[in-house]
N, C-alpha and C. Protein backbone atom coordinates (compact mmCIF):
# COMPACT_ATOMS: atom_id res chain seq x y z
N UNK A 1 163.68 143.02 90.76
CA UNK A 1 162.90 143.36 89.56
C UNK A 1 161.60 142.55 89.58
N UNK A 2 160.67 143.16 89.46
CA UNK A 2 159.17 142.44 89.22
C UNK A 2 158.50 142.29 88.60
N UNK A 3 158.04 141.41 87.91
CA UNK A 3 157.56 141.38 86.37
C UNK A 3 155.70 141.08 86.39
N UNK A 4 155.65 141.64 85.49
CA UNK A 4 153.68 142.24 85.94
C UNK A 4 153.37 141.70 84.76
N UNK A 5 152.50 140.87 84.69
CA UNK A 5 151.53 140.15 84.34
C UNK A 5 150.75 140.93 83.83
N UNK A 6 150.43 140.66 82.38
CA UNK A 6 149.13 141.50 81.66
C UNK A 6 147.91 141.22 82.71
N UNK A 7 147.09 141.77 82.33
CA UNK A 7 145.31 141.47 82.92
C UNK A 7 144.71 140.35 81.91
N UNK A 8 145.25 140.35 80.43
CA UNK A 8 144.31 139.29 80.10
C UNK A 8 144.75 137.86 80.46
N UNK A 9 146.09 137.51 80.63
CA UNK A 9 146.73 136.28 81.17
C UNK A 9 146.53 136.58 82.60
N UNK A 10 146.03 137.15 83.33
CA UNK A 10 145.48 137.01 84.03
C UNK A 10 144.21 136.23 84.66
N UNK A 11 143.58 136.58 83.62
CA UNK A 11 141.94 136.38 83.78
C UNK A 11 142.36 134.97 83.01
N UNK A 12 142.89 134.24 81.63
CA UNK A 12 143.14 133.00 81.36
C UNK A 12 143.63 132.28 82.67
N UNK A 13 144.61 132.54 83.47
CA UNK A 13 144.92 131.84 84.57
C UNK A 13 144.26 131.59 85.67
N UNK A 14 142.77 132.58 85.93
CA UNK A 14 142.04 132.57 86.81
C UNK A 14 140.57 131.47 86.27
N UNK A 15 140.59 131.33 84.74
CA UNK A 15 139.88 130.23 84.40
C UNK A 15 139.89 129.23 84.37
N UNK A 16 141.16 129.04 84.13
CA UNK A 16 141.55 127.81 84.44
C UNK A 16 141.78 126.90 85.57
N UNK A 17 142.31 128.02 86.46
CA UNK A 17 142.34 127.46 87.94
C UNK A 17 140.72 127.18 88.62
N UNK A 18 140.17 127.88 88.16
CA UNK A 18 138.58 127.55 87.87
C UNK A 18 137.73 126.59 87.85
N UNK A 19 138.58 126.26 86.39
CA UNK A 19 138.33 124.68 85.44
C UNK A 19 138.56 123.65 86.85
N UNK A 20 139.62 123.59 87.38
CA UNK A 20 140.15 122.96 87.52
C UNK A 20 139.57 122.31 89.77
N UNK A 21 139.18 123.64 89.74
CA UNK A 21 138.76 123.09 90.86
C UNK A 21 137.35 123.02 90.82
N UNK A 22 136.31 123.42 90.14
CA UNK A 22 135.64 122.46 89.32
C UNK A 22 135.25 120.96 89.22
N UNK A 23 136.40 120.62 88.60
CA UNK A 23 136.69 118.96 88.58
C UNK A 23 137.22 118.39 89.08
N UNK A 24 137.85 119.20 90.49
CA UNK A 24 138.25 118.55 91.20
C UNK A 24 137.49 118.19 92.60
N UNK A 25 136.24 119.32 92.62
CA UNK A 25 135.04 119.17 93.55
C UNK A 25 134.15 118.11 92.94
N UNK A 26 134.20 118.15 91.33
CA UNK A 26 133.16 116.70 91.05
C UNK A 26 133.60 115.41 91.44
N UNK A 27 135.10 115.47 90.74
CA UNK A 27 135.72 114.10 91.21
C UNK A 27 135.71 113.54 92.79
N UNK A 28 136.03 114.66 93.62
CA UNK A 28 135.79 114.19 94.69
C UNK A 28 134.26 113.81 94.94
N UNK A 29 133.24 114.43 94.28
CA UNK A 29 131.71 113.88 94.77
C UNK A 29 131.87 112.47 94.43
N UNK A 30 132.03 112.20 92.94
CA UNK A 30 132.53 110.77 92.61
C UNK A 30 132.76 109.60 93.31
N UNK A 31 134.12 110.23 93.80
CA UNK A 31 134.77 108.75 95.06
C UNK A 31 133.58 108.82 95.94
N UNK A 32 133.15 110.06 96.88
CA UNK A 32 132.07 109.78 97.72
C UNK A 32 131.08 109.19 97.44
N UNK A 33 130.78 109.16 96.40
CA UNK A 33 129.09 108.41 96.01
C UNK A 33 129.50 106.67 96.06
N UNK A 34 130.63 106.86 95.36
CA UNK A 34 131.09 105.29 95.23
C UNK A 34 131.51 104.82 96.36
N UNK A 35 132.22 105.27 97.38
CA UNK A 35 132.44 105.02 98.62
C UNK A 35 131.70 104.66 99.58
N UNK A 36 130.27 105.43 99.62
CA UNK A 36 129.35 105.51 100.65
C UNK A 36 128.11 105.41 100.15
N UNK A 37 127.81 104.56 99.42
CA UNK A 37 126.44 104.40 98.61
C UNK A 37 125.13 104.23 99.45
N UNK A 38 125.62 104.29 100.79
CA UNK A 38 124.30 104.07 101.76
C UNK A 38 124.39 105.75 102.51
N UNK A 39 125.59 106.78 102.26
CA UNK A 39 124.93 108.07 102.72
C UNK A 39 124.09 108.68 102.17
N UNK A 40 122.99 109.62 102.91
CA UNK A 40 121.71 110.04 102.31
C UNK A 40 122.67 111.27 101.26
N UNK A 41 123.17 111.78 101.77
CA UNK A 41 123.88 112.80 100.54
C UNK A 41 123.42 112.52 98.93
N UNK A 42 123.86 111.60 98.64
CA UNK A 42 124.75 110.96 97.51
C UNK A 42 122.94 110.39 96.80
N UNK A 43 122.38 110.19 97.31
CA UNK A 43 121.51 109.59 96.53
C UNK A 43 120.48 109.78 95.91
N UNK A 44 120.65 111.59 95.50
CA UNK A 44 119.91 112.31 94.76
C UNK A 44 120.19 112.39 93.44
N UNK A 45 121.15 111.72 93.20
CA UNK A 45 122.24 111.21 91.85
C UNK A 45 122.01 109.65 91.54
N UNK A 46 121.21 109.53 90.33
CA UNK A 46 121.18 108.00 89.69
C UNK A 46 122.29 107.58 89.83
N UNK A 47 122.31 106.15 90.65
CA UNK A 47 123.59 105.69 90.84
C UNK A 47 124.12 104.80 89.09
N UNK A 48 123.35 105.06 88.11
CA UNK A 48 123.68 104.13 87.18
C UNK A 48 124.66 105.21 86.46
N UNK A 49 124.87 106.68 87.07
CA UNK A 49 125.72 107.16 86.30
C UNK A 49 127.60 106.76 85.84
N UNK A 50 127.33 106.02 87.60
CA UNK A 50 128.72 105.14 87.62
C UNK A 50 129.03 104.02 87.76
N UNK A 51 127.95 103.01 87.65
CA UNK A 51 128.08 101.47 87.71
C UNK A 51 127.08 101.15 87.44
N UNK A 52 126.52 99.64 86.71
CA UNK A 52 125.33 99.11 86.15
C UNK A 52 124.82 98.70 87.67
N UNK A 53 123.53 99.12 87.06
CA UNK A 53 122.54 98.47 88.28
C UNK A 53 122.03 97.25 87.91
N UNK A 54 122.11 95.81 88.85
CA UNK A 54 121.48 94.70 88.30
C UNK A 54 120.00 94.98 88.22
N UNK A 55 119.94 94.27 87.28
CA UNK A 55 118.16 94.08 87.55
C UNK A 55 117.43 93.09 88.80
N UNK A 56 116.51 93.16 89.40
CA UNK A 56 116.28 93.01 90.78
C UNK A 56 114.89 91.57 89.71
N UNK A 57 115.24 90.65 90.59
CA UNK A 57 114.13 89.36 89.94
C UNK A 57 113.66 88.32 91.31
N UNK A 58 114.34 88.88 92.61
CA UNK A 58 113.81 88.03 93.55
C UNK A 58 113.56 89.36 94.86
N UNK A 59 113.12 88.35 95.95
CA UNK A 59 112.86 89.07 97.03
C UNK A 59 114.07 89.79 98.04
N UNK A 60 114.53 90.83 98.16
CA UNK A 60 115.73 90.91 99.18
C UNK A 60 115.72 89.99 100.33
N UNK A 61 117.54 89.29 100.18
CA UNK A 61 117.63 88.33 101.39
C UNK A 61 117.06 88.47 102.83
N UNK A 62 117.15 89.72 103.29
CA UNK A 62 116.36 90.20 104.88
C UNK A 62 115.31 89.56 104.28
N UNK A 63 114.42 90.37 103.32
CA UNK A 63 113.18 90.37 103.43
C UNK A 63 112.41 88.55 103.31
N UNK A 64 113.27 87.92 102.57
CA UNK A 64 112.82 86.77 102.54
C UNK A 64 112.59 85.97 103.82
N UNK A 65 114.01 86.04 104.12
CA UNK A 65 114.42 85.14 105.67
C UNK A 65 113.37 85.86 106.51
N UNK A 66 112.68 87.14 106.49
CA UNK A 66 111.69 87.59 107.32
C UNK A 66 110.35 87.27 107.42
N UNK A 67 109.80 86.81 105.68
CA UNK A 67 108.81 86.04 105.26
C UNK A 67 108.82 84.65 105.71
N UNK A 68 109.79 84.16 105.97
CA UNK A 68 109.89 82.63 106.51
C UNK A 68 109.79 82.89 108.08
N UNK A 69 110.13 83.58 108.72
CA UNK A 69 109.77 83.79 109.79
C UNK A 69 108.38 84.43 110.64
N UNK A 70 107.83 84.99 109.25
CA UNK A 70 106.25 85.61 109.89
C UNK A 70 105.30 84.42 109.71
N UNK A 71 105.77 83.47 108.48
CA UNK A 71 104.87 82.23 108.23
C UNK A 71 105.19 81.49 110.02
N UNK A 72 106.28 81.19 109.98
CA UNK A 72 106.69 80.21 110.95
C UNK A 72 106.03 80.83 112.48
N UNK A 73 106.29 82.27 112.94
CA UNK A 73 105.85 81.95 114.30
C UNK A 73 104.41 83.01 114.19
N UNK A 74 103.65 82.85 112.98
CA UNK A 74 102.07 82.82 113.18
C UNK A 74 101.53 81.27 113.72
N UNK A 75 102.32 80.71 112.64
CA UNK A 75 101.76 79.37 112.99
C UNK A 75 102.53 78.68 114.21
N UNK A 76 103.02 78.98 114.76
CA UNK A 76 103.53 78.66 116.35
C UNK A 76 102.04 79.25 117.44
N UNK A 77 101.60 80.10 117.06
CA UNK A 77 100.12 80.53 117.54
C UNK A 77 98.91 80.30 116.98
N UNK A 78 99.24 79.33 116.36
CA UNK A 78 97.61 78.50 115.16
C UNK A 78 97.07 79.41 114.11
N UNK A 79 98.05 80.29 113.74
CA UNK A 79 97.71 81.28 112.45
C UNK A 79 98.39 80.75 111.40
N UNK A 80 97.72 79.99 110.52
CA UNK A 80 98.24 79.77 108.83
C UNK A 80 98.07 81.06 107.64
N UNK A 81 99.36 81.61 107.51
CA UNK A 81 99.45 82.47 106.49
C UNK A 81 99.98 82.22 105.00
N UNK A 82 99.32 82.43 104.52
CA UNK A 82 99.22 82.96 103.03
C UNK A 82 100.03 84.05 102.21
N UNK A 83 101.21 83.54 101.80
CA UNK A 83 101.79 84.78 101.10
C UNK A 83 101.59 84.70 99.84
N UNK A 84 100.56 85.77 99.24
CA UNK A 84 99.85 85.86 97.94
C UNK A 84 100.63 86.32 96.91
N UNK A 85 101.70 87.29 96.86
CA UNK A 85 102.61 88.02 96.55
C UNK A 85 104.21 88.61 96.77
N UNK A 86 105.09 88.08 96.48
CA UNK A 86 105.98 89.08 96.92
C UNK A 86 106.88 89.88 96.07
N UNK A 87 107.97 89.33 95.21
CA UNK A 87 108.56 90.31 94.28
C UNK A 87 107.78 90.52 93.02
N UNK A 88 107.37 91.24 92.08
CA UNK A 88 106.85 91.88 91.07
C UNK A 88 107.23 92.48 90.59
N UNK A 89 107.36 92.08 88.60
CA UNK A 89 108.35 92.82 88.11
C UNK A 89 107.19 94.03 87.50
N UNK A 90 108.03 94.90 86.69
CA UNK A 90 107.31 96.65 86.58
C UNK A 90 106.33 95.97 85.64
N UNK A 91 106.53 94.79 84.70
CA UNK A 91 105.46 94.95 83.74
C UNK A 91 104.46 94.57 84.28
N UNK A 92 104.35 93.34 85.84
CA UNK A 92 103.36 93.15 86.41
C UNK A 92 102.50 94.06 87.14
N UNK A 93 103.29 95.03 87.58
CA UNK A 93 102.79 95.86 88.21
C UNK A 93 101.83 96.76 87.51
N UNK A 94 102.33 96.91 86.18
CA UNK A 94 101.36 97.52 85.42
C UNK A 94 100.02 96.98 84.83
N UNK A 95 100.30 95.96 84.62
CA UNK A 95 98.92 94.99 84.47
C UNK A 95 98.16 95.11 85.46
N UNK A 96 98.79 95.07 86.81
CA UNK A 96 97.68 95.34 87.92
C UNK A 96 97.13 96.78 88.37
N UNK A 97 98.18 98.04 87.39
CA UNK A 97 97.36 98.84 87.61
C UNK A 97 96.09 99.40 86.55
N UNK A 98 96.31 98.40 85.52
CA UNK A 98 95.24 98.84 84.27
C UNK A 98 93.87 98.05 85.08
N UNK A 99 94.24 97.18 85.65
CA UNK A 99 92.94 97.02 86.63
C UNK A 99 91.87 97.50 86.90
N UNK A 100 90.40 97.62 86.23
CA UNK A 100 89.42 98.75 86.80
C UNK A 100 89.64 100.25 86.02
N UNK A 101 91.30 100.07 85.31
CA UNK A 101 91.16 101.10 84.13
C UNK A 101 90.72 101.41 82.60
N UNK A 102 91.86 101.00 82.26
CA UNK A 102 91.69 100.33 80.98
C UNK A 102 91.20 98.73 80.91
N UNK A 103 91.16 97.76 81.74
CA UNK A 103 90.99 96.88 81.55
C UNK A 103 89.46 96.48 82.54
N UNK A 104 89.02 95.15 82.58
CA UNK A 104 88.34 94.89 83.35
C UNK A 104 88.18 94.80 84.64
N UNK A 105 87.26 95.38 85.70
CA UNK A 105 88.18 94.17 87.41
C UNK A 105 87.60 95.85 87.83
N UNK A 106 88.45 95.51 89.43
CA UNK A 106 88.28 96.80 90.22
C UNK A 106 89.66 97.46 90.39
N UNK A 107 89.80 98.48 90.81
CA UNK A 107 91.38 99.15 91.32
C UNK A 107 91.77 98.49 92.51
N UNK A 108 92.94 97.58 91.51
CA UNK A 108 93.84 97.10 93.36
C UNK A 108 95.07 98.15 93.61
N UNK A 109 95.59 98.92 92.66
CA UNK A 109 96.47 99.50 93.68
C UNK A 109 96.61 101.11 92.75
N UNK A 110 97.08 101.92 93.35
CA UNK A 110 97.92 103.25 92.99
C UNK A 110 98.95 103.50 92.07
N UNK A 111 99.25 102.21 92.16
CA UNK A 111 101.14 103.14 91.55
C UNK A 111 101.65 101.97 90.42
N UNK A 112 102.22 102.68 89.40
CA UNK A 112 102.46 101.86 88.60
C UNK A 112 104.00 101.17 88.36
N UNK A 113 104.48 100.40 87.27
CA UNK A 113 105.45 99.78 87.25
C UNK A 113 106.56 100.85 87.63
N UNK A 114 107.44 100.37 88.98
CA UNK A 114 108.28 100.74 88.85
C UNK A 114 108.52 101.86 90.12
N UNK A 115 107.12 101.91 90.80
CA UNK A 115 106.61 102.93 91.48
C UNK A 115 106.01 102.15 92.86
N UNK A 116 106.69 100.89 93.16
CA UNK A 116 106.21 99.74 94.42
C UNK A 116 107.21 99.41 94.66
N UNK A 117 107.28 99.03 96.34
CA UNK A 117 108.39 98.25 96.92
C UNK A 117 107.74 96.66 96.32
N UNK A 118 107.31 96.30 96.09
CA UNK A 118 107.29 95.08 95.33
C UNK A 118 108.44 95.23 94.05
N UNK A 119 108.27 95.49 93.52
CA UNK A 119 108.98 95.84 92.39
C UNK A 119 110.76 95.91 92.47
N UNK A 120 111.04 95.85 93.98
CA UNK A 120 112.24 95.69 94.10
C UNK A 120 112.96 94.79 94.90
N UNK A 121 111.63 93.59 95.01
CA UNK A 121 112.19 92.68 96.39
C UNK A 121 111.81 93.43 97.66
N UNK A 122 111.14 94.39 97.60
CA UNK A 122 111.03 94.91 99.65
C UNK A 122 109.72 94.63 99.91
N UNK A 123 108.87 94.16 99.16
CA UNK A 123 107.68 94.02 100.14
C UNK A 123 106.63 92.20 99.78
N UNK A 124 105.93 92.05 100.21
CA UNK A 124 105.00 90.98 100.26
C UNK A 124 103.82 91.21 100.94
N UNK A 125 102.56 90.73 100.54
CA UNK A 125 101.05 90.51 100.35
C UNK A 125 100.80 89.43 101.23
N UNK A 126 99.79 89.51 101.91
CA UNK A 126 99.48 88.16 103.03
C UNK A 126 97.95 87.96 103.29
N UNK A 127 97.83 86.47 103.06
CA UNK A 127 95.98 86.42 103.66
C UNK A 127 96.61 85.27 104.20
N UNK A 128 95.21 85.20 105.33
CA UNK A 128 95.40 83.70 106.28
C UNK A 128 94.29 82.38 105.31
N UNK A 129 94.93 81.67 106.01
CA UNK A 129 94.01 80.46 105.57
C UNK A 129 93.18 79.59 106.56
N UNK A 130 92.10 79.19 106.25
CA UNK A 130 91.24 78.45 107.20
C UNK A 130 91.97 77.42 107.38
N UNK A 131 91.57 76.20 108.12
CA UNK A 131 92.26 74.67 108.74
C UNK A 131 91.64 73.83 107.13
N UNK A 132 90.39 74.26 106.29
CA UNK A 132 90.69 74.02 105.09
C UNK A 132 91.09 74.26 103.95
N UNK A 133 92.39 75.34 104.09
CA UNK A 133 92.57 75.57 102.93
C UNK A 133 92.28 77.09 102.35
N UNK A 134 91.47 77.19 102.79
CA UNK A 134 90.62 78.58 101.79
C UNK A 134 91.20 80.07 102.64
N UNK A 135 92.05 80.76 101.19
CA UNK A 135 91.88 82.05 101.47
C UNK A 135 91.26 83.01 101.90
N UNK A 136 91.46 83.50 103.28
CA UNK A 136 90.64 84.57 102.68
C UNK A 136 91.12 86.10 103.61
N UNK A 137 90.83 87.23 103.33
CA UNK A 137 91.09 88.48 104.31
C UNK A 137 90.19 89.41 104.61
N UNK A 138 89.70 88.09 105.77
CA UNK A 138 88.76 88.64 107.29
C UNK A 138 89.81 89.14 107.73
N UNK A 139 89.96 90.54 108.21
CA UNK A 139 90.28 91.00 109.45
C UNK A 139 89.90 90.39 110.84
N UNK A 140 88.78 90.15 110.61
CA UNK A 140 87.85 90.00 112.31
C UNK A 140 88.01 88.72 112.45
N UNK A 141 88.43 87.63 111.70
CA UNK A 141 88.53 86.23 111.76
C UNK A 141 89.69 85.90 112.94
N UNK A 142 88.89 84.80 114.00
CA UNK A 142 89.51 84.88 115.07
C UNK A 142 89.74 82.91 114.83
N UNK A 143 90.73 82.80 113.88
CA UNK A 143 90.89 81.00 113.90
C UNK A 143 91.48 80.13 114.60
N UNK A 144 91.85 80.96 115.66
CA UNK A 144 92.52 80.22 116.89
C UNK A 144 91.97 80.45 118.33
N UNK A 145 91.24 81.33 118.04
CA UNK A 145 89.95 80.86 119.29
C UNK A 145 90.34 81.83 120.63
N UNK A 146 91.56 82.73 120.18
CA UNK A 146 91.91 83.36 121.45
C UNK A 146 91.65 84.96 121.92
N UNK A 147 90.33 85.39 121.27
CA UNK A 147 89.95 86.66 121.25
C UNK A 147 90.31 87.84 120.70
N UNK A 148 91.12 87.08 119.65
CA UNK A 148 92.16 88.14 118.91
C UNK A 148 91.78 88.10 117.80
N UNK A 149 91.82 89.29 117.07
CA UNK A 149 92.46 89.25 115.45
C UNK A 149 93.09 88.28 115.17
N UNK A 150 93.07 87.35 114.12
CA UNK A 150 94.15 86.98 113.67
C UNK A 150 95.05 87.83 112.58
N UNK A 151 94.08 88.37 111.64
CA UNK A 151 95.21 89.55 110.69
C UNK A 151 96.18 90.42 111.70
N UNK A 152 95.56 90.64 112.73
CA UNK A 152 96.26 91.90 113.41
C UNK A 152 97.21 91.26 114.16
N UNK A 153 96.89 90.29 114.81
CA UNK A 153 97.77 89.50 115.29
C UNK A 153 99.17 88.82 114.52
N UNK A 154 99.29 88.65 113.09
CA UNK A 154 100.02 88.38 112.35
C UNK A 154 100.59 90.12 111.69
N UNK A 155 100.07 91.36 111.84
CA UNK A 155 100.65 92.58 111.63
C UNK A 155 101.40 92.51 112.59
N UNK A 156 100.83 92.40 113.93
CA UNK A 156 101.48 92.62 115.14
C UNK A 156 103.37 92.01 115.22
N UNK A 157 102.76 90.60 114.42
CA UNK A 157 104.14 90.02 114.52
C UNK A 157 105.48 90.31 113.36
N UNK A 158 104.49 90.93 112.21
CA UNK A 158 105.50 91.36 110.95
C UNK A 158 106.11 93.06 111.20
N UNK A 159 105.17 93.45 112.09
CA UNK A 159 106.25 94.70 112.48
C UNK A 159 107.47 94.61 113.53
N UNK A 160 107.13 94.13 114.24
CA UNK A 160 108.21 93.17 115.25
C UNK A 160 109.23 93.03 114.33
N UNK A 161 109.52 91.55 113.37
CA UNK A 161 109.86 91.93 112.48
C UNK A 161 110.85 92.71 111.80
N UNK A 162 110.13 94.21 111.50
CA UNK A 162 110.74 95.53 110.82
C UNK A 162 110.01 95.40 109.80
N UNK A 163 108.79 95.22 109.20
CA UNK A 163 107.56 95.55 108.48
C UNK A 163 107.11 96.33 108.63
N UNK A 164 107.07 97.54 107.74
CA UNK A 164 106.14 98.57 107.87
C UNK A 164 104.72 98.33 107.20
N UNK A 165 103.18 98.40 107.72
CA UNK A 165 102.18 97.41 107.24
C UNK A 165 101.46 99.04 106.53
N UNK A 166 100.94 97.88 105.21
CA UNK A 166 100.16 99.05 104.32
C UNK A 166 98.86 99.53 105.08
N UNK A 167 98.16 98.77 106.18
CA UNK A 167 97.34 99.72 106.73
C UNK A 167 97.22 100.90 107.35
N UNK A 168 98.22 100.91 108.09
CA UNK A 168 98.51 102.33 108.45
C UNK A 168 99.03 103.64 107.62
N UNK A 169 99.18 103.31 106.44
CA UNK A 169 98.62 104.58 105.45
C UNK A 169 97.24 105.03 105.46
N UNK A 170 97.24 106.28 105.52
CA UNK A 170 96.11 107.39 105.60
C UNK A 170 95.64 107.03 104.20
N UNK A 171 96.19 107.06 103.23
CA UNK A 171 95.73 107.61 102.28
C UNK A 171 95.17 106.16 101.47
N UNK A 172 94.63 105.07 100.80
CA UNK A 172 94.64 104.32 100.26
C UNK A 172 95.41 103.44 101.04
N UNK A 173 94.56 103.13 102.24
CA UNK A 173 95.22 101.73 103.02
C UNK A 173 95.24 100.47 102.52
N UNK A 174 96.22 99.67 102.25
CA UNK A 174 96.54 98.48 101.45
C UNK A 174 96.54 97.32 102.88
N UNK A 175 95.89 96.94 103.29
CA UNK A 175 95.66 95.73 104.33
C UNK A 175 96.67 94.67 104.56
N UNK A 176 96.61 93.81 102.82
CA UNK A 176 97.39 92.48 102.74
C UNK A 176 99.17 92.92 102.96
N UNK A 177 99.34 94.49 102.79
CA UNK A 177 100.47 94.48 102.52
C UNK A 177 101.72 95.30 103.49
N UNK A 178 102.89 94.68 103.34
CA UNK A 178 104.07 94.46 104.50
C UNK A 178 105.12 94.85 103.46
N UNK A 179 106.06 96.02 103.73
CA UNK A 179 107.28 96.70 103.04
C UNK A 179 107.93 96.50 104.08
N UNK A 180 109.26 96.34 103.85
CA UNK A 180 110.59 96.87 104.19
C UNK A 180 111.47 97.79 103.30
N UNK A 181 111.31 98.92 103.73
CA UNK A 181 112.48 100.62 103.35
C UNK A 181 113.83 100.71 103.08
N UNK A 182 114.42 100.03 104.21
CA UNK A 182 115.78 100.15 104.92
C UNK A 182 115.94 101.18 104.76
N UNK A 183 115.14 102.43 104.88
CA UNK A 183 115.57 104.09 104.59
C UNK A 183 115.70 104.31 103.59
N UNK A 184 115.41 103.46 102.68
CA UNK A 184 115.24 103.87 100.92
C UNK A 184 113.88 104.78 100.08
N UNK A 185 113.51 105.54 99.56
CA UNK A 185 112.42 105.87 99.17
C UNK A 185 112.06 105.18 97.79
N UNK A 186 111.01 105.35 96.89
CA UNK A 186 110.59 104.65 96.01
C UNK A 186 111.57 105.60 94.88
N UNK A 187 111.76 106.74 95.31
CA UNK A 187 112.85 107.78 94.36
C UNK A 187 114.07 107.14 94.04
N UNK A 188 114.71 107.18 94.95
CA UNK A 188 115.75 106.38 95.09
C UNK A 188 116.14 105.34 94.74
N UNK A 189 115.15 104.16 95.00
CA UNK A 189 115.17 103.18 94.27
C UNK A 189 115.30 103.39 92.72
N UNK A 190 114.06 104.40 92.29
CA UNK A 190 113.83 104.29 90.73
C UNK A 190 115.42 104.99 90.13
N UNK A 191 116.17 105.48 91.08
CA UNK A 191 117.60 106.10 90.81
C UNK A 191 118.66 105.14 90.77
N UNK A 192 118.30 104.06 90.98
CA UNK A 192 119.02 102.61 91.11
C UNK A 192 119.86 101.97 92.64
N UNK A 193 119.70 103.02 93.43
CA UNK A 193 120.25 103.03 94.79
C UNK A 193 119.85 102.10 95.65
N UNK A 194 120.33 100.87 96.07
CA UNK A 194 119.57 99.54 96.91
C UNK A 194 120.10 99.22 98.49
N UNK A 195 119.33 99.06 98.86
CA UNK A 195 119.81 98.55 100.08
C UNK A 195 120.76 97.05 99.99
N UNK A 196 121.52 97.26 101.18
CA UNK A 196 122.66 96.35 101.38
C UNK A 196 121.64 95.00 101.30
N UNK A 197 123.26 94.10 100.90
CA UNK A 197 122.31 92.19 101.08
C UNK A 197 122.10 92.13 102.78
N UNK A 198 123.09 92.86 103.49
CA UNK A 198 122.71 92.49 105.16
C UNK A 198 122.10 93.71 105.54
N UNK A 199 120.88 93.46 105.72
CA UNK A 199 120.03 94.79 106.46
C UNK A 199 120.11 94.93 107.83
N UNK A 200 119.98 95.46 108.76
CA UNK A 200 119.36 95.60 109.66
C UNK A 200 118.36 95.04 110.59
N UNK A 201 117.05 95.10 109.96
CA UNK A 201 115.89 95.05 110.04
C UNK A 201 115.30 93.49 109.80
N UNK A 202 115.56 92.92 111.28
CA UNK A 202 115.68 91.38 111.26
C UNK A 202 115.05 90.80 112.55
N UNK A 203 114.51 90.19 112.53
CA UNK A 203 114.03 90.22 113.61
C UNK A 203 114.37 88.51 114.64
C-alpha cells in the first residue's frame, strides 16, 4: 500500500529542506573563513562579522625587525638613514591629507584615514642624513663617495628586504616610501583581515 503525499506538504517539505541547506552552506562558509583567514576566498567578507578586530597602534613585527635591518646594513655601506615615519593612525592620516586642502601646506599624499599601509603597521618613510645630521631627500646625493645613489642604493636594499618602494608607482610616485602587502590589499585591510605576526617577507 502507498500512501501519496498531498502537493502542498509537499512543497512545505521542499522549503524547508531548502531552509536548511541554506544554512548549512553558510555555516560551512563560517568554519572556512575562521579556519583559513589567510585564503583569498574568504576575504571579501569583513572579518569583524565573526571576531573583534584589534585595533592596530604599532608597526607589524616583520615590518619592524625589517626597519632595523635597512637602518643597519645601509650603514654597513656609509648610508645613515632616517626613518621619518612609520605606523599612523587614520586621524593622522587625515590631517595629512587636509594638507594643501582645506588647510595650509602643499599635498603630501592621496589617500585618506584609513586608506594607507601606514595606517596598519605595513609601511615606513625614509630620508638619509648627512655625517651632520641634516635631513634631507636628494636622490642624487652620493655620501659615501662610491658613484652611487645613495637613496637608490638604500631602495635597492629595502626591496631585497620584501619592500615594495612608493616610487615605482606610475601614478603619484611617493619616493620616501617602503610598504609591505603580505598579499593584503588596502580593501581588505579596511575589512579587518591582517596579515600573520610571522610573515614571510624577511630578509
Amino acid at each position: 500500500m502507498s500512501v501519496v503525499i498531498p502537493k502542498a506538504q509537499t512543497r512545505v517539505i521542499g522549503k524547508k529542506r531548502g531552509k536548511w541547506l541554506l544554512l548549512s552552506v553558510l555555516a560551512t562558509m563560517v568554519v572556512y573563513l575562521l579556519g583559513a583567514e589567510t585564503q583569498l576566498l574568504g576575504r571579501w567578507m569583513p572579518i569583524g562579522w565573526f571576531r573583534e578586530v584589534p585595533a592596530i597602534t604599532q608597526l607589524h613585527p616583520v615590518v619592524a625587525a625589517n626597519k632595523e635591518k635597512l637602518i643597519a646594513m645601509s650603514k654597513n655601506i656609509g648610508i645613515q638613514v632616517l626613518i621619518t615615519s612609520d605606523f599612523r593612525s587614520s586621524e593622522e592620516q587625515d590631517a595629512l591629507y587636509r594638507k594643501g586642502r582645506s588647510d595650509e601646506g602643499s599635498i603630501v599624499t592621496q589617500v585618506k584615514g584609513g586608506q594607507s599601509y601606514h595606517n596598519y603597521g605595513l609601511a615606513i618613510d625614509f630620508a638619509l642624513l648627512t655625517p651632520k645630521g641634516k635631513a634631507i631627500w636628494d636622490m642624487k646625493y652620493d655620501g659615501n663617495g662610491n658613484g652611487k645613489s645613495d637613496w637608490m642604493e638604500v631602495v635597492a636594499i629595502a626591496k631585497r628586504l620584501g619592500f615594495t618602494w612608493g616610487g615605482d608607482w606610475e601614478s603619484f610616485p611617493d619616493y620616501p616610501h617602503l610598504q609591505m602587502e603580505f598579499g593584503y590589499s588596502i580593501q581588505e585591510l579596511q575589512r579587518g583581515w591582517r596579515p600573520p605576526e610571522q610573515g614571510t617577507k624577511s630578509g
